[in-house]
PDB file of N, CA and C in Angstrom:
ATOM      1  N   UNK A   1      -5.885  50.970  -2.918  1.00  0.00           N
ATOM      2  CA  UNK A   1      -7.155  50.386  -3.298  1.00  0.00           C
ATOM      3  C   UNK A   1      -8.266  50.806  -2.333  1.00  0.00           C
ATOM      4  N   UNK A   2      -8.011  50.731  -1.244  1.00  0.00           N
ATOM      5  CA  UNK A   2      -8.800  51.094   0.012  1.00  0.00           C
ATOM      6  C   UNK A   2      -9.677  53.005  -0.135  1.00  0.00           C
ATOM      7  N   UNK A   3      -8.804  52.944  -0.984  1.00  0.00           N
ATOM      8  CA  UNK A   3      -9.179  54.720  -1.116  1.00  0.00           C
ATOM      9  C   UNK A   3      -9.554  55.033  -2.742  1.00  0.00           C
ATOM     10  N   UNK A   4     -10.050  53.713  -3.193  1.00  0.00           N
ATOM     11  CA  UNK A   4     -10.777  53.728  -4.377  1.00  0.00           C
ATOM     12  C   UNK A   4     -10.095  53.899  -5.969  1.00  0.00           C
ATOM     13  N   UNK A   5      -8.809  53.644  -5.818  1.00  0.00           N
ATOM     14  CA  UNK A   5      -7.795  53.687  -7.188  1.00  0.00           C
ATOM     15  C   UNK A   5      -6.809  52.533  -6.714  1.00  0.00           C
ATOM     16  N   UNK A   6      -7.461  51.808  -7.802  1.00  0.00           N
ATOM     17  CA  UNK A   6      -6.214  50.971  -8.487  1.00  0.00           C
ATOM     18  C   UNK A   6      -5.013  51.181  -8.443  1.00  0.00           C
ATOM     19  N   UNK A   7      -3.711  50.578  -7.759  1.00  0.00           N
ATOM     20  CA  UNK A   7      -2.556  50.923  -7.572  1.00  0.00           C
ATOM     21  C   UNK A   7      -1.499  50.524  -8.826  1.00  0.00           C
ATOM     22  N   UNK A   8      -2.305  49.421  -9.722  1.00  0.00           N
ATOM     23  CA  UNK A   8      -1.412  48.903 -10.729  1.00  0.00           C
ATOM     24  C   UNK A   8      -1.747  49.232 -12.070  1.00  0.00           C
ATOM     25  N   UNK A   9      -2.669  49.779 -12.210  1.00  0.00           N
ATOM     26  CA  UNK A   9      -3.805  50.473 -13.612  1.00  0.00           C
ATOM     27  C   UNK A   9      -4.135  51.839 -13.541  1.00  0.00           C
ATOM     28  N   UNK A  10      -4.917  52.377 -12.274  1.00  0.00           N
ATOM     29  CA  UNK A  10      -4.585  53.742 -12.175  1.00  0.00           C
ATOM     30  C   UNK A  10      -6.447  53.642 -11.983  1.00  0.00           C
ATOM     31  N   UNK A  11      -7.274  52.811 -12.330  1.00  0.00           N
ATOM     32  CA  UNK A  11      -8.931  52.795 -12.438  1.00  0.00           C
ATOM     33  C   UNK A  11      -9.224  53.320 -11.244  1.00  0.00           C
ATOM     34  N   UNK A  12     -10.614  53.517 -11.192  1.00  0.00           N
ATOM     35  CA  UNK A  12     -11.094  54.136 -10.367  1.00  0.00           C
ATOM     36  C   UNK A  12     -12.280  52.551  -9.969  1.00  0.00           C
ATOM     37  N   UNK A  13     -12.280  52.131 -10.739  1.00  0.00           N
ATOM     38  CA  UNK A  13     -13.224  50.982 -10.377  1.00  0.00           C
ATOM     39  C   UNK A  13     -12.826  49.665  -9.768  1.00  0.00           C
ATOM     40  N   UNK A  14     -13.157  49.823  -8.405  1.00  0.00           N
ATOM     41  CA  UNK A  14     -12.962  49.198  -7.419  1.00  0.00           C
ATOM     42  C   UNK A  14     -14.119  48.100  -6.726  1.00  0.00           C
ATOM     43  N   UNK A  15     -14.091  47.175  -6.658  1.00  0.00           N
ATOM     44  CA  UNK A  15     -15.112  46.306  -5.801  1.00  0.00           C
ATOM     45  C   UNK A  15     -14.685  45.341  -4.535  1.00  0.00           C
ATOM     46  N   UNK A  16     -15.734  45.915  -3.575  1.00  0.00           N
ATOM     47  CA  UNK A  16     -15.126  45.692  -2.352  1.00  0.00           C
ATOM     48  C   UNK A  16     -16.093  44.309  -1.671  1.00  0.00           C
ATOM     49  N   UNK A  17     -15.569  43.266  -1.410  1.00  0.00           N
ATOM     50  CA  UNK A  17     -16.753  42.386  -0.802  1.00  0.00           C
ATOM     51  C   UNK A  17     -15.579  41.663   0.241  1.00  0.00           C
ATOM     52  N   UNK A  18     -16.247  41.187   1.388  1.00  0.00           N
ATOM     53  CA  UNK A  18     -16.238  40.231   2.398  1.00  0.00           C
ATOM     54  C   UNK A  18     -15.246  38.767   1.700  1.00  0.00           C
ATOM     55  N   UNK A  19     -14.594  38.386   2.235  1.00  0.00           N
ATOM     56  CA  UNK A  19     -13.154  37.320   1.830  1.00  0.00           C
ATOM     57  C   UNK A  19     -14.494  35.962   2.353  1.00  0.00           C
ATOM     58  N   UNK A  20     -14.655  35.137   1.425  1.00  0.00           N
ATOM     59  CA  UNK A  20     -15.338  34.155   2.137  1.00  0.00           C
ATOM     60  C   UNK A  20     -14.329  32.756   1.943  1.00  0.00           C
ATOM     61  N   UNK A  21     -15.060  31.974   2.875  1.00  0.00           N
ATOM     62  CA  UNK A  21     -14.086  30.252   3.051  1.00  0.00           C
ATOM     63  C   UNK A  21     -12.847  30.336   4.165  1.00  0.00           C
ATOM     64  N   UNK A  22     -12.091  29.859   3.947  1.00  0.00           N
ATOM     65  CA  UNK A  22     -10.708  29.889   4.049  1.00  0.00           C
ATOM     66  C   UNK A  22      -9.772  30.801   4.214  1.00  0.00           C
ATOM     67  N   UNK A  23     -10.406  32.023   3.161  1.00  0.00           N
ATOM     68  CA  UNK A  23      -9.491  33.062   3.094  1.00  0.00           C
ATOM     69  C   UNK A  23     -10.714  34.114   3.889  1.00  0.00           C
ATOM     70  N   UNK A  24     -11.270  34.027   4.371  1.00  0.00           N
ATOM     71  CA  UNK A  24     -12.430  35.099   4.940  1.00  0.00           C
ATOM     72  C   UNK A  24     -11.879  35.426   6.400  1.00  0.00           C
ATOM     73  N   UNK A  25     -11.002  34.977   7.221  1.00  0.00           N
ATOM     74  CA  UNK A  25     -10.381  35.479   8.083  1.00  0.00           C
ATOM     75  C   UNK A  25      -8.928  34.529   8.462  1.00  0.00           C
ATOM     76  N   UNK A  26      -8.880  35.099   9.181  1.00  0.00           N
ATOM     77  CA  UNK A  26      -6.975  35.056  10.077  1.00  0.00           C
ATOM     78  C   UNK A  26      -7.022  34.726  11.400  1.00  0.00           C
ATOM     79  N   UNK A  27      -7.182  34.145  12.094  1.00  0.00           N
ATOM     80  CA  UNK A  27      -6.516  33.228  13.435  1.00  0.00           C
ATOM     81  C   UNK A  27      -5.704  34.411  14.397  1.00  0.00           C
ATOM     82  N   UNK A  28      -5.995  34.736  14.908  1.00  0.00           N
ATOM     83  CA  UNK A  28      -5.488  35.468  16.049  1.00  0.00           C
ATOM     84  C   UNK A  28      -4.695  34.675  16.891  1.00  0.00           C
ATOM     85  N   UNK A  29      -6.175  33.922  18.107  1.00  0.00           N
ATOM     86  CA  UNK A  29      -5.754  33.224  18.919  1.00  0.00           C
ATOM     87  C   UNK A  29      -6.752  32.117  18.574  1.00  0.00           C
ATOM     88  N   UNK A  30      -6.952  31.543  19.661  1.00  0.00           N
ATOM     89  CA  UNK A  30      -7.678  29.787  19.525  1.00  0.00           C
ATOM     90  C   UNK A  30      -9.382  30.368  19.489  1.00  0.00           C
ATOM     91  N   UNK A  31      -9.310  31.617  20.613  1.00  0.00           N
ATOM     92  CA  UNK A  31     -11.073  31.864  20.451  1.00  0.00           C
ATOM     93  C   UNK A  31     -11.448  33.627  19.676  1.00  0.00           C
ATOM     94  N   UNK A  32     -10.381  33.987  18.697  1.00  0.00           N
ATOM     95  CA  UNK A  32     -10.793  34.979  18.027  1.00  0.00           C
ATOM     96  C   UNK A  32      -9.849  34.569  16.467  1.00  0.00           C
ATOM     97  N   UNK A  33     -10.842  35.594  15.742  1.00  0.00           N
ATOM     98  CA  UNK A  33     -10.424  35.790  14.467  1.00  0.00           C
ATOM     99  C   UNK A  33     -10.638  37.146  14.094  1.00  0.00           C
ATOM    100  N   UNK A  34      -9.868  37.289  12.972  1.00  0.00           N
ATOM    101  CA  UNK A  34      -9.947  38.600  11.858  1.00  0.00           C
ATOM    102  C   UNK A  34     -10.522  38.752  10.547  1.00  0.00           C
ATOM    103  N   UNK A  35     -11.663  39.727  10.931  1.00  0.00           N
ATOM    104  CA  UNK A  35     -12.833  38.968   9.207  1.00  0.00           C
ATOM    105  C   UNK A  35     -11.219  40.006   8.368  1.00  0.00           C
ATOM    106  N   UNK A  36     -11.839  39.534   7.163  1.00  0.00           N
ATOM    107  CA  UNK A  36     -11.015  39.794   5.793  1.00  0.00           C
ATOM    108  C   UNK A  36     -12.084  40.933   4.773  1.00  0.00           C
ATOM    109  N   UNK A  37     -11.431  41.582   4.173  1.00  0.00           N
ATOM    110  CA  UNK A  37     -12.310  42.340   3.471  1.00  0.00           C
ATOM    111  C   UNK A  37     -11.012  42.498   1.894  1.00  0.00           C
ATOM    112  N   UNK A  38     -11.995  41.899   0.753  1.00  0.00           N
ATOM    113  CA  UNK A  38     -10.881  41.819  -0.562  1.00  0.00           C
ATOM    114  C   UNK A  38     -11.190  43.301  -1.332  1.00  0.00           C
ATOM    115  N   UNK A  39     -10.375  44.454  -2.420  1.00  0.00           N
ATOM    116  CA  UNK A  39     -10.745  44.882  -2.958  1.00  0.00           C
ATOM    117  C   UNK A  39     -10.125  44.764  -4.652  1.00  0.00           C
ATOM    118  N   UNK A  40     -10.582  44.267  -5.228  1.00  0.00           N
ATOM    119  CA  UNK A  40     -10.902  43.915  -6.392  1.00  0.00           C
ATOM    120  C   UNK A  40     -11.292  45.030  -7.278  1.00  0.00           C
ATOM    121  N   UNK A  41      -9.679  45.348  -8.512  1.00  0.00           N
ATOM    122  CA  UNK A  41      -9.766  45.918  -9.786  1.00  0.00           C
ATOM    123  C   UNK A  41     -10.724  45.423 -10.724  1.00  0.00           C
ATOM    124  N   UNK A  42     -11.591  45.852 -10.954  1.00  0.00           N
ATOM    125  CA  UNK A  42     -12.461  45.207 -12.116  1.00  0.00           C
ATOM    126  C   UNK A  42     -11.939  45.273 -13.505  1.00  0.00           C
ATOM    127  N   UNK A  43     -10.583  46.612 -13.622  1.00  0.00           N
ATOM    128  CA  UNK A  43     -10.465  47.072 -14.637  1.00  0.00           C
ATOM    129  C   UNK A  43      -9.245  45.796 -14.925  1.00  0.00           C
ATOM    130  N   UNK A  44      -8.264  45.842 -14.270  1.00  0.00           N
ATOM    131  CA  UNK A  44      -7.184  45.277 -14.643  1.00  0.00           C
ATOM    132  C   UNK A  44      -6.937  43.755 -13.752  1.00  0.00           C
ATOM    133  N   UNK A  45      -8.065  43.115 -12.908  1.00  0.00           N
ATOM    134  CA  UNK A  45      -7.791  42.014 -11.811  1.00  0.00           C
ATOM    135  C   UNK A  45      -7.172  42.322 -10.590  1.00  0.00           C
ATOM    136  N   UNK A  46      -6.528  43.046 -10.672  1.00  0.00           N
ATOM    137  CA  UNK A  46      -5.451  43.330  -9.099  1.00  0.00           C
ATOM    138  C   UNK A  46      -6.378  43.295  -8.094  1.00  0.00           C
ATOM    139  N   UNK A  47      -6.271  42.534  -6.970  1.00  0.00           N
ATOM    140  CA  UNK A  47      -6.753  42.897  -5.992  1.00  0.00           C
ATOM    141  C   UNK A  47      -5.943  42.584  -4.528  1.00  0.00           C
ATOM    142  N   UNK A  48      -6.349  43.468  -3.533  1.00  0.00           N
ATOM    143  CA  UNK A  48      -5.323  43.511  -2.470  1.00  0.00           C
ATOM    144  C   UNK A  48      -6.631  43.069  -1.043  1.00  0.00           C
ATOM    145  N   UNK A  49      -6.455  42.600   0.011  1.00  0.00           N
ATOM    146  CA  UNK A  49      -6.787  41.754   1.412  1.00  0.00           C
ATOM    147  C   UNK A  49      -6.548  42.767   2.333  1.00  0.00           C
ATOM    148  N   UNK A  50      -7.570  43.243   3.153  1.00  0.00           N
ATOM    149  CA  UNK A  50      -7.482  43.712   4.504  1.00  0.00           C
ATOM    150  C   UNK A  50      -7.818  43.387   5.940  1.00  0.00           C
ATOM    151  N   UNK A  51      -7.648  43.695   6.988  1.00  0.00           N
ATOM    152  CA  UNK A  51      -7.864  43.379   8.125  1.00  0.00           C
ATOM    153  C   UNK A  51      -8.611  44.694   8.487  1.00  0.00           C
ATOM    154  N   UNK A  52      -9.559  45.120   8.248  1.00  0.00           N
ATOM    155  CA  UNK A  52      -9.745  46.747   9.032  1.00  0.00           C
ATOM    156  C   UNK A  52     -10.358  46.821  10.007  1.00  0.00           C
ATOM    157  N   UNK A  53     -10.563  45.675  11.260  1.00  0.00           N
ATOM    158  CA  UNK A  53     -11.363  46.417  12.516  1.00  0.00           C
ATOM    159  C   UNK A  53      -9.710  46.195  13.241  1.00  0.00           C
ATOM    160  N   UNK A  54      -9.651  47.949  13.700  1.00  0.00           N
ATOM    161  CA  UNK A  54      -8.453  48.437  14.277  1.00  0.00           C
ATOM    162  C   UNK A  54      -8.270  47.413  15.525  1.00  0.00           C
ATOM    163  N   UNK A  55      -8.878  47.061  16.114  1.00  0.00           N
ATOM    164  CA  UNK A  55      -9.157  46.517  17.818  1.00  0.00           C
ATOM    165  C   UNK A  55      -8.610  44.997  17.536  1.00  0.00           C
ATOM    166  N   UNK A  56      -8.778  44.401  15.905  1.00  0.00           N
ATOM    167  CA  UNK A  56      -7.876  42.672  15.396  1.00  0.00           C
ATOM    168  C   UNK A  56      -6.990  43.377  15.311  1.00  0.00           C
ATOM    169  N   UNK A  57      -6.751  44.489  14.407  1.00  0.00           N
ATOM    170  CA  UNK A  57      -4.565  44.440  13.838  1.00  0.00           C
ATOM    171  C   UNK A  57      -4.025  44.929  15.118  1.00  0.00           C
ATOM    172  N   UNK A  58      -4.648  45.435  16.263  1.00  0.00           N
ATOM    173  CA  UNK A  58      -4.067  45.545  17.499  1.00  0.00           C
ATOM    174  C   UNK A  58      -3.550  44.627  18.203  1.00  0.00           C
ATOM    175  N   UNK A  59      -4.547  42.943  18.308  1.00  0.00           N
ATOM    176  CA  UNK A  59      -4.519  42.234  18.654  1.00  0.00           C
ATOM    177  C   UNK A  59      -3.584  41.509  17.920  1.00  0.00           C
ATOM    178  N   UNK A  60      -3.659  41.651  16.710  1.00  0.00           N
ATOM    179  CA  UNK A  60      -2.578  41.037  15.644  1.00  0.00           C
ATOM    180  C   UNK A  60      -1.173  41.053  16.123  1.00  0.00           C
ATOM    181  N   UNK A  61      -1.443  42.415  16.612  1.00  0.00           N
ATOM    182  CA  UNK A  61       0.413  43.007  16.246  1.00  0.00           C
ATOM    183  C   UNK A  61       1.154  43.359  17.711  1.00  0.00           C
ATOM    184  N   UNK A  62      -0.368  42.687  18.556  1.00  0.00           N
ATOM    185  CA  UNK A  62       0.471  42.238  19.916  1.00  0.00           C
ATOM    186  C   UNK A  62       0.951  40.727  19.951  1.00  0.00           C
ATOM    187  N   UNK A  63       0.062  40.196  19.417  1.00  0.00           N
ATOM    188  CA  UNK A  63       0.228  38.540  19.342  1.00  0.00           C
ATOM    189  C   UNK A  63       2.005  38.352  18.258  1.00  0.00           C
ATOM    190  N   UNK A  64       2.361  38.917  17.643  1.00  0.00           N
ATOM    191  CA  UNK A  64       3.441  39.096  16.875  1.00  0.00           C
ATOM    192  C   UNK A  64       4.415  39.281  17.557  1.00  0.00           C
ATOM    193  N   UNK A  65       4.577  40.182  17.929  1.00  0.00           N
ATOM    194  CA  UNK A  65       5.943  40.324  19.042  1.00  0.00           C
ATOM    195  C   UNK A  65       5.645  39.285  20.009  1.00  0.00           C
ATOM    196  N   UNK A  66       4.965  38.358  20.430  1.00  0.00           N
ATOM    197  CA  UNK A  66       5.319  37.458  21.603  1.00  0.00           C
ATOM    198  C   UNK A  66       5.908  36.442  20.772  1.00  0.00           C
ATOM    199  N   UNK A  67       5.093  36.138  19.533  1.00  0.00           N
ATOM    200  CA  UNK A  67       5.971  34.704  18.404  1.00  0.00           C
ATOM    201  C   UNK A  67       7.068  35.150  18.187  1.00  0.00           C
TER     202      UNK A  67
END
């Protein structure tokens, strides 16, 4: 999806916006978070959730191996 095709339909029409509320980021630690970015099939509904500033899924996926 991230690279502009639909993984479950095959479309090319993709819409990309900011995760807001609840689901708009992820909890790291107590004083950071991870914004969310949704991309949304227009053609068929599918849509898939990212984390893309490299410097959170770093932080992510150090905080992981200590839990």
């Amino acid at each position: 999806m991230k690279k502009g095709k639909c993984i479950k339909c095959g479309s090319g029409d993709i819409s990309k916006k900011k995760a807001l509320g609840y689901r708009g980021y992820m909890s790291i630690s107590f004083f950071s978070v991870a914004l969310i970015t949704d991309y949304v099939c227009t053609r068929c509904g599918y849509f898939e959730s990212y984390v893309e500033d490299s410097k959170k899924l770093e932080q992510l996926r150090l905080g992981m191996k200590k839990g």
